[in-house]
N, C-alpha and C. Protein backbone atom coordinates (compact mmCIF):
# COMPACT_ATOMS: atom_id res chain seq x y z
N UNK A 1 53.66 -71.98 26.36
CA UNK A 1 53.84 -71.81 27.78
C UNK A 1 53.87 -70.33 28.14
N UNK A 2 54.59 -69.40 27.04
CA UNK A 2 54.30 -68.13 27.28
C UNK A 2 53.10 -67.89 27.71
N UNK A 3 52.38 -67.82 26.66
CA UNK A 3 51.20 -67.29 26.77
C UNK A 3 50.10 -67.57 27.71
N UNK A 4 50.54 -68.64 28.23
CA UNK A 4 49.49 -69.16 29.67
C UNK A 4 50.07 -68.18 30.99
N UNK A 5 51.54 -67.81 30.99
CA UNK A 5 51.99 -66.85 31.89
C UNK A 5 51.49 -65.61 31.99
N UNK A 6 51.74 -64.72 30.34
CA UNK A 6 51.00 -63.66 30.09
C UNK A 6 49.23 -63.35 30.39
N UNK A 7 48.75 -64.82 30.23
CA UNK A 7 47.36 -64.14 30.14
C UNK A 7 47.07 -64.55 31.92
N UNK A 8 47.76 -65.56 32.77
CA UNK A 8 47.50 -65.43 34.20
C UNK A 8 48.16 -64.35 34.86
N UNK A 9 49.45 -63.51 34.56
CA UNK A 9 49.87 -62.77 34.81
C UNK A 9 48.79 -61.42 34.76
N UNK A 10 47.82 -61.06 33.34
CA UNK A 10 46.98 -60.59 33.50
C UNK A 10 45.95 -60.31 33.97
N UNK A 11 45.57 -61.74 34.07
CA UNK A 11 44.33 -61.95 35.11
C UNK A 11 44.19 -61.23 36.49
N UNK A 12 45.56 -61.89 37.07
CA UNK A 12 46.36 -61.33 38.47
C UNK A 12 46.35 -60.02 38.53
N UNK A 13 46.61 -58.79 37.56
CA UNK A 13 47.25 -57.76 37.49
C UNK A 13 45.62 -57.08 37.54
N UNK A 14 44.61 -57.85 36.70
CA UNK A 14 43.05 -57.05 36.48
C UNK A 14 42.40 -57.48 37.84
N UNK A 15 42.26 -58.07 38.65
CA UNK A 15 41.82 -58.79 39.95
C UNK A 15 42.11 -57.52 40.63
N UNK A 16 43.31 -57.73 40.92
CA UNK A 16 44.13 -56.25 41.69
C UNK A 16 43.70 -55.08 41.90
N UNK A 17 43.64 -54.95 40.04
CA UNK A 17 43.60 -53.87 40.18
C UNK A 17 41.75 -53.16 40.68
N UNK A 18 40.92 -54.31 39.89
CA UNK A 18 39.71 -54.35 40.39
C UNK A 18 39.16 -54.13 41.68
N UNK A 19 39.99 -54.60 42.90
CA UNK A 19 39.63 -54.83 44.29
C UNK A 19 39.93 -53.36 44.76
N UNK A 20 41.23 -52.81 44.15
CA UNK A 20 41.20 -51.39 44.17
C UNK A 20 40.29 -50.48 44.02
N UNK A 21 39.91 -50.61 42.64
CA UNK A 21 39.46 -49.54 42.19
C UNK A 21 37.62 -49.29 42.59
N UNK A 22 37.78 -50.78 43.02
CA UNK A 22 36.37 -50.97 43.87
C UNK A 22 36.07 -50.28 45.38
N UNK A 23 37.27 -50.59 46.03
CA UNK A 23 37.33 -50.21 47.16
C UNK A 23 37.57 -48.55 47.32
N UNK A 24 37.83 -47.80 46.30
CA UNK A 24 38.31 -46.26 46.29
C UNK A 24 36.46 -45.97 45.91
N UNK A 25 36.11 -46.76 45.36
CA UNK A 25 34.92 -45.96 45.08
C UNK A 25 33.60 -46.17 45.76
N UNK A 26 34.11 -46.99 46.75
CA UNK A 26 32.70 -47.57 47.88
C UNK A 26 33.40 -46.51 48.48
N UNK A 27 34.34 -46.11 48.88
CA UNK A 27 34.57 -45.24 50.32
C UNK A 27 34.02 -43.87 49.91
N UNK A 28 33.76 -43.36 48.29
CA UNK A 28 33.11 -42.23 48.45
C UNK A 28 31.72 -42.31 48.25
N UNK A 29 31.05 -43.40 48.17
CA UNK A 29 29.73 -44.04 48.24
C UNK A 29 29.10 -43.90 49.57
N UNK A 30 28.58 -43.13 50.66
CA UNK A 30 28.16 -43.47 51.61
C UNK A 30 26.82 -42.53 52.30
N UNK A 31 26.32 -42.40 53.05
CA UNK A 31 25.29 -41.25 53.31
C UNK A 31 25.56 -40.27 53.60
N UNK A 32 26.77 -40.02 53.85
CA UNK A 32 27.07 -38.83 54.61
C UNK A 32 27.63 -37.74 53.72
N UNK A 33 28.38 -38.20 51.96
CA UNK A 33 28.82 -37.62 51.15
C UNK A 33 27.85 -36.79 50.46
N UNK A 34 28.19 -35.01 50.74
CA UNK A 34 27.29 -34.68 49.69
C UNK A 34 27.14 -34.34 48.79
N UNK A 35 27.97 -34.78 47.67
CA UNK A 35 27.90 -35.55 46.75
C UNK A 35 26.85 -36.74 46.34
N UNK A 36 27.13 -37.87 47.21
CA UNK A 36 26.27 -38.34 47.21
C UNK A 36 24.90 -38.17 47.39
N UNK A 37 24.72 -37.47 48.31
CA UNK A 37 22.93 -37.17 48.47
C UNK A 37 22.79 -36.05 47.72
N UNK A 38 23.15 -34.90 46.95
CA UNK A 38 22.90 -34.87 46.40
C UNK A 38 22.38 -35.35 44.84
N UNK A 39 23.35 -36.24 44.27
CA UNK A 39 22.77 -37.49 43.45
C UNK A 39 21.66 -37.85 43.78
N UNK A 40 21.43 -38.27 44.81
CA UNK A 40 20.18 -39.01 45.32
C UNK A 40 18.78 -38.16 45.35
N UNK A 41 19.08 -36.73 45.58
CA UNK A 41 18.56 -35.81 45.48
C UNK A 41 17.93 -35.71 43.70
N UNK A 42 18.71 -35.39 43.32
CA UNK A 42 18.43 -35.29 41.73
C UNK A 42 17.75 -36.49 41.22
N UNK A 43 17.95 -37.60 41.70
CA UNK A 43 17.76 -38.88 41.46
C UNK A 43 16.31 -38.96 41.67
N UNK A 44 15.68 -38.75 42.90
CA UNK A 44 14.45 -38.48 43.47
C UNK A 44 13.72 -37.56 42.73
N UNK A 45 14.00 -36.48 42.53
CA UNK A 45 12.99 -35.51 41.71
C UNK A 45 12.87 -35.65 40.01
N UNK A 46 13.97 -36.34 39.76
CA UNK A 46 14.13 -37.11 38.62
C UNK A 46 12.32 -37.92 38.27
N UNK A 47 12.44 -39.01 39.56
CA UNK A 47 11.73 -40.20 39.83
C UNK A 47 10.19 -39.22 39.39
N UNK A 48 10.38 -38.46 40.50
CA UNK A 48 8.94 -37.26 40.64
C UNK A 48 8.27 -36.63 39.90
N UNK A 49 8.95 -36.08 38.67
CA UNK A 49 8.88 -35.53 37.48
C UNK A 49 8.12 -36.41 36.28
N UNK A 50 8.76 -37.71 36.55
CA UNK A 50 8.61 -38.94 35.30
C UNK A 50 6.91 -39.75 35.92
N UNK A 51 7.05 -39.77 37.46
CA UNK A 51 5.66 -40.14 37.79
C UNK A 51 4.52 -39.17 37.50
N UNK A 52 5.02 -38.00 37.70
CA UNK A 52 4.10 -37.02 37.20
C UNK A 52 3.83 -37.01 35.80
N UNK A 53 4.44 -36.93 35.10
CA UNK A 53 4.02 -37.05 33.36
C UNK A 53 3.78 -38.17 33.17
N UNK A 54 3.73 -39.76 33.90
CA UNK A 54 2.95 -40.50 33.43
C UNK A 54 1.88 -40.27 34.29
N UNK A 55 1.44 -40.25 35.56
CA UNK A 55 -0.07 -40.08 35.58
C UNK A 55 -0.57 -38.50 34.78
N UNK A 56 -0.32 -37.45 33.90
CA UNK A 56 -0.97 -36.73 33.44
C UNK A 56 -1.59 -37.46 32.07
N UNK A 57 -0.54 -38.11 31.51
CA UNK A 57 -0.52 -38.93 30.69
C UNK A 57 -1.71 -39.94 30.51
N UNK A 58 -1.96 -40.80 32.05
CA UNK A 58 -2.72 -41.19 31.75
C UNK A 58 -3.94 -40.86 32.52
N UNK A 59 -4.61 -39.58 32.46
CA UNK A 59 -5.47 -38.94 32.46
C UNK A 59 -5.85 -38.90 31.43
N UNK A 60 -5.06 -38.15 30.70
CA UNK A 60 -5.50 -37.90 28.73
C UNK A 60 -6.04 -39.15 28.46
N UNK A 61 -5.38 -40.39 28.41
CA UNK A 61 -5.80 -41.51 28.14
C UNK A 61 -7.02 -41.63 28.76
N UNK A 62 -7.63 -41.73 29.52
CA UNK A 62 -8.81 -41.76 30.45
C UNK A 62 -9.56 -40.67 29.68
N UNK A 63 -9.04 -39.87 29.23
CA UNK A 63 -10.37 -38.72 28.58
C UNK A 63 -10.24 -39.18 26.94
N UNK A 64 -9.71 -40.16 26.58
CA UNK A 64 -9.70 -40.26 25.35
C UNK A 64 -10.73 -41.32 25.51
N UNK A 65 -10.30 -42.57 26.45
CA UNK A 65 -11.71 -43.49 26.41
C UNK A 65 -12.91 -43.09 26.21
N UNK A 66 -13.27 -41.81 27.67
CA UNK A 66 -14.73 -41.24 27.75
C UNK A 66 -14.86 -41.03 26.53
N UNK A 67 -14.16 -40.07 25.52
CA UNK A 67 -14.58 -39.38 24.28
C UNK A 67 -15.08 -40.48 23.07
N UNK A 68 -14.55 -41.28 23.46
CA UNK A 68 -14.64 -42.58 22.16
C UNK A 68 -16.09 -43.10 22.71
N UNK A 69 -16.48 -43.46 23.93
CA UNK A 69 -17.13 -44.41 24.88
C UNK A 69 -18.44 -43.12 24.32
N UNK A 70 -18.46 -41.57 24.68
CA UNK A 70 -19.60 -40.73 24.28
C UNK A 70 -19.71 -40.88 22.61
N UNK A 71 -18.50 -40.53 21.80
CA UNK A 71 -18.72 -40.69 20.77
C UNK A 71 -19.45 -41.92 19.84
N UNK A 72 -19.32 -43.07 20.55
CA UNK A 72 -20.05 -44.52 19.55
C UNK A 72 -21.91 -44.08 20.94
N UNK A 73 -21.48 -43.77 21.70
CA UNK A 73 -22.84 -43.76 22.33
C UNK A 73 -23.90 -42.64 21.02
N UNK A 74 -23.33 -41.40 20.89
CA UNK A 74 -24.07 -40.69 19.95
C UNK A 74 -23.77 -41.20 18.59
N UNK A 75 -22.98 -41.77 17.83
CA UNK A 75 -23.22 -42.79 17.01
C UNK A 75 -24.61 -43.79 16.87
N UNK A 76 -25.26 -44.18 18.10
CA UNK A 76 -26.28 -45.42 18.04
C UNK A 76 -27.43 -44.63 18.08
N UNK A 77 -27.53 -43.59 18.43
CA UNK A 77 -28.92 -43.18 18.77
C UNK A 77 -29.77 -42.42 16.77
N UNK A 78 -30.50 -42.97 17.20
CA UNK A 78 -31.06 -42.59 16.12
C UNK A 78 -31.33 -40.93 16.15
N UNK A 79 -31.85 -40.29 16.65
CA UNK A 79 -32.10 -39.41 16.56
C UNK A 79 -32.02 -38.18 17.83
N UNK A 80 -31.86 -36.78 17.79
CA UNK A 80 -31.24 -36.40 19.04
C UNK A 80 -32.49 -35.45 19.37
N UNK A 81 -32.86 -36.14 20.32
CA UNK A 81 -34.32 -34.67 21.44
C UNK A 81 -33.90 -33.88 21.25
């Protein structure tokens, strides 16, 4: 019987404290914090940076096709004018 007290007693006590610790941290969550936009800031050029090195990325890739795609082309030819 203890132990059904202790662990609802806990439950109760983590709920609590949850709704708290939720609510302290939405109120510094908002648009106007800048804090926040800055995050968002960093967050964004973050984004910008990573789109950029994958399309350079796949450029290279695109010049690796051509090179393979020229290379089996001069592969077939018998002989070069």
């Amino acid at each position: 019987m203890t132990i059904f007290f202790s662990t609802a007693s806990v439950i109760i006590v983590e709920q609590h404290r949850l709704a708290l610790h939720q609510s302290r941290l939405a109120e510094s969550v908002n648009p106007y914090n800048p804090v926040y936009q800055n995050t968002i800031a960093s967050i964004s050029r973050s984004i910008a940076q990573q789109a950029s090195l994958l399309a350079s990325l796949d450029g290279f890739y695109f010049l690796i096709g051509v090179a393979i795609c020229g290379g089996l082309f001069a592969a077939r030819q018998k002989q070069i004018d």
